[in-house]
Protein backbone atom coordinates (compact mmCIF):
# COMPACT_ATOMS: atom_id res chain seq x y z
CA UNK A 1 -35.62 26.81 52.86
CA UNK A 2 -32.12 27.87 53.47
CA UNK A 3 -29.47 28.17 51.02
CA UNK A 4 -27.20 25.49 53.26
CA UNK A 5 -30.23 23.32 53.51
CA UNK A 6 -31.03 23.82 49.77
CA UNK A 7 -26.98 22.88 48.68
CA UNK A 8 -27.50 19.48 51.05
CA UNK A 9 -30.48 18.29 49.24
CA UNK A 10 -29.21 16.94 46.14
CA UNK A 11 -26.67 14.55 48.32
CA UNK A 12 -29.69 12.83 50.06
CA UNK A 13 -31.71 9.96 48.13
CA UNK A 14 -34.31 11.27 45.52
CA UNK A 15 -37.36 10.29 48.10
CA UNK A 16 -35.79 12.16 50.62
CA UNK A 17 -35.29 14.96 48.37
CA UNK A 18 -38.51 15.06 47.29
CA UNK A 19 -40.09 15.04 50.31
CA UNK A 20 -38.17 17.98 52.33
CA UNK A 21 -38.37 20.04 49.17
CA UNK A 22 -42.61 19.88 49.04
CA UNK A 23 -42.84 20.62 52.86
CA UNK A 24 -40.93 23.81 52.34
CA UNK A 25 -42.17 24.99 49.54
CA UNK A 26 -46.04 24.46 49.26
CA UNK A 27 -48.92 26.27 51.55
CA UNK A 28 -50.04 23.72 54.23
CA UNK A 29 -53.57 23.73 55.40
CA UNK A 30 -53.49 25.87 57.97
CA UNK A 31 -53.03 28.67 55.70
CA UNK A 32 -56.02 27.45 53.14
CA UNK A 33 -58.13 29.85 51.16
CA UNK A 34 -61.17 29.26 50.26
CA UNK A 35 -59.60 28.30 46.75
CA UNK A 36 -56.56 26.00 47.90
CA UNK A 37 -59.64 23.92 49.47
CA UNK A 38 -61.15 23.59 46.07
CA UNK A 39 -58.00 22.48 44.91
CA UNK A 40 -57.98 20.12 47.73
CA UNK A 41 -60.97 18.95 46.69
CA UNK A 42 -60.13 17.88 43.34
CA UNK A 43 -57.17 16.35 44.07
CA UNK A 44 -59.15 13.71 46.56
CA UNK A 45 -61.53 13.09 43.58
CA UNK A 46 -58.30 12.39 41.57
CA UNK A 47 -56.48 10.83 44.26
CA UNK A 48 -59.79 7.86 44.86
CA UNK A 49 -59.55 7.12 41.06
CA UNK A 50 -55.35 6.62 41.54
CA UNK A 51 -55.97 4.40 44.42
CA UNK A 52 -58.99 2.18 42.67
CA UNK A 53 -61.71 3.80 44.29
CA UNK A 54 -64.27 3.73 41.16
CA UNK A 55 -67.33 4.98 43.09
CA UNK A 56 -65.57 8.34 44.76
CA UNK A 57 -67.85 9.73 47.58
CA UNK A 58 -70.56 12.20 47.12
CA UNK A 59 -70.73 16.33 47.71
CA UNK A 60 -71.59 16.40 51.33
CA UNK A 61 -69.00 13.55 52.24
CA UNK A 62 -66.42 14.66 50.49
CA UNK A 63 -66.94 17.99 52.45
CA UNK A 64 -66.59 16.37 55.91
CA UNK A 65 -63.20 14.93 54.59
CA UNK A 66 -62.20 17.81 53.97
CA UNK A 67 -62.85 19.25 57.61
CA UNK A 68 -61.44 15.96 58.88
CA UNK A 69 -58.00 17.27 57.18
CA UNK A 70 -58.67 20.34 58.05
CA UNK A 71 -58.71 19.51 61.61
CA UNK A 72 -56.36 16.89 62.20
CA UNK A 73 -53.89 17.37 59.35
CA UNK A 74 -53.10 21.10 59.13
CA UNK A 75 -49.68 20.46 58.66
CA UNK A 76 -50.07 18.88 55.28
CA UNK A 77 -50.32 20.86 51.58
CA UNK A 78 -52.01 19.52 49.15
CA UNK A 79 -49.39 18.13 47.21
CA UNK A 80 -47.93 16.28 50.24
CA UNK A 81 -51.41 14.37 50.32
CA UNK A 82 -50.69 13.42 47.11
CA UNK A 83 -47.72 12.07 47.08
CA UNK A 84 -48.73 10.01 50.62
CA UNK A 85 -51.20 8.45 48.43
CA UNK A 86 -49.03 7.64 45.83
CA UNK A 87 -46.22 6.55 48.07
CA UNK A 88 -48.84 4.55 49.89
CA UNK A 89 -50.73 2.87 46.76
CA UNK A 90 -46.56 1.88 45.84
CA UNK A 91 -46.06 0.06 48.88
CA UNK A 92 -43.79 2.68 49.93
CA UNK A 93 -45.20 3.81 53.58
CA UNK A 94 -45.24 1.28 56.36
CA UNK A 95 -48.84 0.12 56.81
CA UNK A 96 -50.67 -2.15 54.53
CA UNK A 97 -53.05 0.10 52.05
CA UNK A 98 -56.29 -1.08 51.15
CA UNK A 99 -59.04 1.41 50.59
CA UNK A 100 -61.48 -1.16 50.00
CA UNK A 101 -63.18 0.84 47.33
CA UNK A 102 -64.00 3.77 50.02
CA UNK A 103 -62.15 7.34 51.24
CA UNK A 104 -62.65 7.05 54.93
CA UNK A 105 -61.00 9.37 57.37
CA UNK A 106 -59.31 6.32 58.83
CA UNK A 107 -57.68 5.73 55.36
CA UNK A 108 -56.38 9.66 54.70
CA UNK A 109 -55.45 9.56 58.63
CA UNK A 110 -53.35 6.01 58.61
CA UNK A 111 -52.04 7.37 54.94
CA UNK A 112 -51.03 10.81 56.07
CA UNK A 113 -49.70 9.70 60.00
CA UNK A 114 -47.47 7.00 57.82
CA UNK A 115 -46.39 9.80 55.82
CA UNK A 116 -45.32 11.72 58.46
CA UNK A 117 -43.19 9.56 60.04
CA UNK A 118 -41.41 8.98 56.87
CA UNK A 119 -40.77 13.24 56.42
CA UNK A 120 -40.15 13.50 60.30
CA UNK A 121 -36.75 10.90 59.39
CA UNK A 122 -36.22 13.37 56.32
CA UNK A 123 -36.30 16.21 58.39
CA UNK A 124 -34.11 14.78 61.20
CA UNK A 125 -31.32 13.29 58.22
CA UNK A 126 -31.35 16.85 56.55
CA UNK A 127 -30.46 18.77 60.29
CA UNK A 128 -27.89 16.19 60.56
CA UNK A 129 -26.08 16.86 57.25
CA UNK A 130 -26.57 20.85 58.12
CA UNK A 131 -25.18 20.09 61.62
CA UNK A 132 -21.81 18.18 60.05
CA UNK A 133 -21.83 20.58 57.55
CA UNK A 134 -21.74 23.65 59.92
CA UNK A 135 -19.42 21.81 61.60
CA UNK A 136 -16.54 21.08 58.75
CA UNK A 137 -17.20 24.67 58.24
CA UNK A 138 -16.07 25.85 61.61
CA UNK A 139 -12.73 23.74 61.65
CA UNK A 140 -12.07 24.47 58.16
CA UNK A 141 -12.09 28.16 59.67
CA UNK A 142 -10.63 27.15 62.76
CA UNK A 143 -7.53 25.05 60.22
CA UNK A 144 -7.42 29.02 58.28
CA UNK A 145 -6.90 30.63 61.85
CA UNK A 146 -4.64 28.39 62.79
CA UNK A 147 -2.75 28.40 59.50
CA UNK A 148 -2.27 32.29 59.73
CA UNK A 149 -1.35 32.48 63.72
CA UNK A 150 1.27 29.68 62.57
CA UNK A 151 2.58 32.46 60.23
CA UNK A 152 2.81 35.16 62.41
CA UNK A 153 4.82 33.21 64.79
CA UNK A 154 7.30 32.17 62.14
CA UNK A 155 7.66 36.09 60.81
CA UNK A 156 8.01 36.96 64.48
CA UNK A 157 10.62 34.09 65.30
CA UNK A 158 12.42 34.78 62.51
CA UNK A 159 12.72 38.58 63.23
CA UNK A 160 13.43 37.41 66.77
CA UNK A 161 16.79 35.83 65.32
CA UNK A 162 17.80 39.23 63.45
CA UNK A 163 17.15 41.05 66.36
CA UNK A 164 18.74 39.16 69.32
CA UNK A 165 22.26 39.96 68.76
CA UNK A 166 21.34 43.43 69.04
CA UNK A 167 19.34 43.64 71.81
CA UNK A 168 19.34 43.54 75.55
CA UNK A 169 19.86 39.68 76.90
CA UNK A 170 16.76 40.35 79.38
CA UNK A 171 14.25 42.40 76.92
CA UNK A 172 11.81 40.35 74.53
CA UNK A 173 13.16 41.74 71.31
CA UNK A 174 9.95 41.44 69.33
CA UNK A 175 6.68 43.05 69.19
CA UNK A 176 4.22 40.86 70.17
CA UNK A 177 0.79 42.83 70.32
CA UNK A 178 -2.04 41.19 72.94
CA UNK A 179 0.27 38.11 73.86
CA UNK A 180 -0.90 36.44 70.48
CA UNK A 181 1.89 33.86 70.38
CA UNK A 182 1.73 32.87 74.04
CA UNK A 183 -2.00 32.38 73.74
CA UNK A 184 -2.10 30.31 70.89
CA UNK A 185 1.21 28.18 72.04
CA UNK A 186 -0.61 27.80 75.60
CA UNK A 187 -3.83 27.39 74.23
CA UNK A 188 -2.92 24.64 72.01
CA UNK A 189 -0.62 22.84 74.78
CA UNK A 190 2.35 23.81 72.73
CA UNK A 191 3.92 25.08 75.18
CA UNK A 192 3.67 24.57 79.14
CA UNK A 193 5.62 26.69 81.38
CA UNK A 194 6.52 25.53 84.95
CA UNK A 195 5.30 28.18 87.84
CA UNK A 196 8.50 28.95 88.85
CA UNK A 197 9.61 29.90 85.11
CA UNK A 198 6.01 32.16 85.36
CA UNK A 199 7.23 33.39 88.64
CA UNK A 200 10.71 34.40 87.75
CA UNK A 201 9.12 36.23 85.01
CA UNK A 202 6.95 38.13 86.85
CA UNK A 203 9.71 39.34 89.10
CA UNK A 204 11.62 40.06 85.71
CA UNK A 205 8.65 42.09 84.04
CA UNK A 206 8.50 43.98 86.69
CA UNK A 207 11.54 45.37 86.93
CA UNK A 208 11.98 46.37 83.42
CA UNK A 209 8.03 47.76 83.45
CA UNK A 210 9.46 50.21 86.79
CA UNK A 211 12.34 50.52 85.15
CA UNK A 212 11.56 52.09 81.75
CA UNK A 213 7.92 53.66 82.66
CA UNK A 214 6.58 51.07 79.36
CA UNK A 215 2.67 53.37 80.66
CA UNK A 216 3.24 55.47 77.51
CA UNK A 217 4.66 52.72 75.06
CA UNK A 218 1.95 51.58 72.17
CA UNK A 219 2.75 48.13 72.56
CA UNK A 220 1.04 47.63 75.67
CA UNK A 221 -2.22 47.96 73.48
CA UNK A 222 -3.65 44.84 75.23
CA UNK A 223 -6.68 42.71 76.39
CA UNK A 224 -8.24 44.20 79.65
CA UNK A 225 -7.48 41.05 82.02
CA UNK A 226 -3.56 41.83 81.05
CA UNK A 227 -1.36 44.29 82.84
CA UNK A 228 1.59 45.69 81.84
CA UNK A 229 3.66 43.65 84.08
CA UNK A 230 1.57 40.64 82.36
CA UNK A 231 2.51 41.51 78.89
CA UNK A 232 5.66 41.77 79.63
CA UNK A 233 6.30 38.51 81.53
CA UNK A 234 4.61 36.52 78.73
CA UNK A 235 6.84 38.19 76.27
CA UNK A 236 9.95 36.86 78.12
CA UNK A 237 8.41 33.09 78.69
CA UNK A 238 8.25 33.63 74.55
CA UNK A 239 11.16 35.17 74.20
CA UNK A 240 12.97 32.39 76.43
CA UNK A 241 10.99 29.76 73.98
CA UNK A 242 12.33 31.33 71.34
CA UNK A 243 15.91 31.38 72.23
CA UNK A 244 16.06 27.86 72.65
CA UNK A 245 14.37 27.22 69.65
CA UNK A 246 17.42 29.30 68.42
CA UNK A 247 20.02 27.01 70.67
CA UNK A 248 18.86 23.58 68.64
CA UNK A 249 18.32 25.02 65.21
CA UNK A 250 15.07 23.52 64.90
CA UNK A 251 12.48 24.52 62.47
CA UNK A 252 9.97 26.82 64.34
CA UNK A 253 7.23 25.61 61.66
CA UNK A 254 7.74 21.98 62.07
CA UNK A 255 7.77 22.50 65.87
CA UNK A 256 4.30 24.40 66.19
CA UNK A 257 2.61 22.10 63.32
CA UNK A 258 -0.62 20.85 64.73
């Protein structure tokens, strides 16, 4: 049983719980020694006296019962059959009990098929609650990721005002490393450029990437599908973004909040 799987159980109802906790944790059939079948055994000789059964069956029929499980319920450990029966003797499987004072293998198969059904829904509610719970787990992650790229593109924008004044009117005057910021503002449909502002950027980029030989620079530490001229170009479409960001004093936070 995994720990995720073990955190969910308490949340389901107590049946529920009970039932997905003995399937993991007990040997089934299948892997019987020769002592879990004694144990089996005594549990059906308990088991006829909890259902009313006063005259349980002899030695060699109690034997071929055993096989019978053995064949056709392999899937079961002995305290599963238990608690069918006692689920089952409650009223609490879907099939009318009555053992009419015998063990048949009709009565341990309708008992133990019923009881199946009702684990197979436990099993299938318990991979649901994993499956929502893996999933509030990835956007919680994604809601952390996105918290912190939201941060870095504040400290950048805000460096970005410092800086302009200073620098060149066509250089991006920040360091953006991979093309972070215009990946998460395209990514997100923050941001949409027109092609001709991506064209007109291109022809830009390259210009200053002839221009100042950037095949040395560190910053162009980037992603293998980008080229220099790439890098460049995205970091004036940012840059641009930026500026009029700058233009109508908005707050960069407020405009990026998702």
């Amino acid at each position: 049983m995994s720990k995720l799987e073990k955190s969910i159980l308490p949340s389901l109802p107590r049946t529920t719980n009970k039932i997905i906790e003995t399937h993991r944790t007990h040997k089934k059939v299948k892997d019987f020694s020769e002592s879990d079948f004694a144990g089996l055994y005594k549990s059906l000789l308990a088991i006829c006296k909890l259902v009313g059964i006063k005259d349980a069956p002899d030695n060699s029929v109690m034997l071929l019962l055993l096989e019978h499980i053995k064949v056709h319920h392999i899937d079961f450990s002995t305290k599963e059959i238990e608690i069918a029966f006692s689920m089952a003797s409650a009223g609490k499987l879907d099939f009318d009990f009555e053992p009419y004072n015998k063990m048949t293998p009709q009565l341990i198969s309708k008992t133990l098929n019923s009881y199946k059904e009702k684990r197979n829904k436990s099993l299938v509610e318990v991979s649901r609650q994993i499956d929502k719970a893996n999933r509030e787990k990835v956007n919680s992650s994604v809601k952390t990721n996105d918290s912190m790229a939201i941060d870095y593109i504040v400290s950048v924008y805000e460096k970005y005002k410092k800086e302009q004044e200073k620098s060149e009117p066509d250089h991006a005057v920040y360091r953006d490393w991979g093309n972070k910021i215009y990946h998460f503002l395209d990514m997100k449909g923050i941001v949409s450029f027109s092609k001709d502002k991506k064209k007109d950027a291109m022809e830009r980029a390259k210009a200053i990437v002839s221009k100042e030989q950037f095949e040395s620079d560190v910053r162009y530490s980037f992603e293998k599908s980008d080229n220099k001229t790439v890098v460049e170009a995205k970091n004036l479409l940012v840059q641009e973004w930026f500026k009029n960001a700058c233009e109508m004093d908005v707050n960069i936070r407020e405009l990026i909040k998702l």
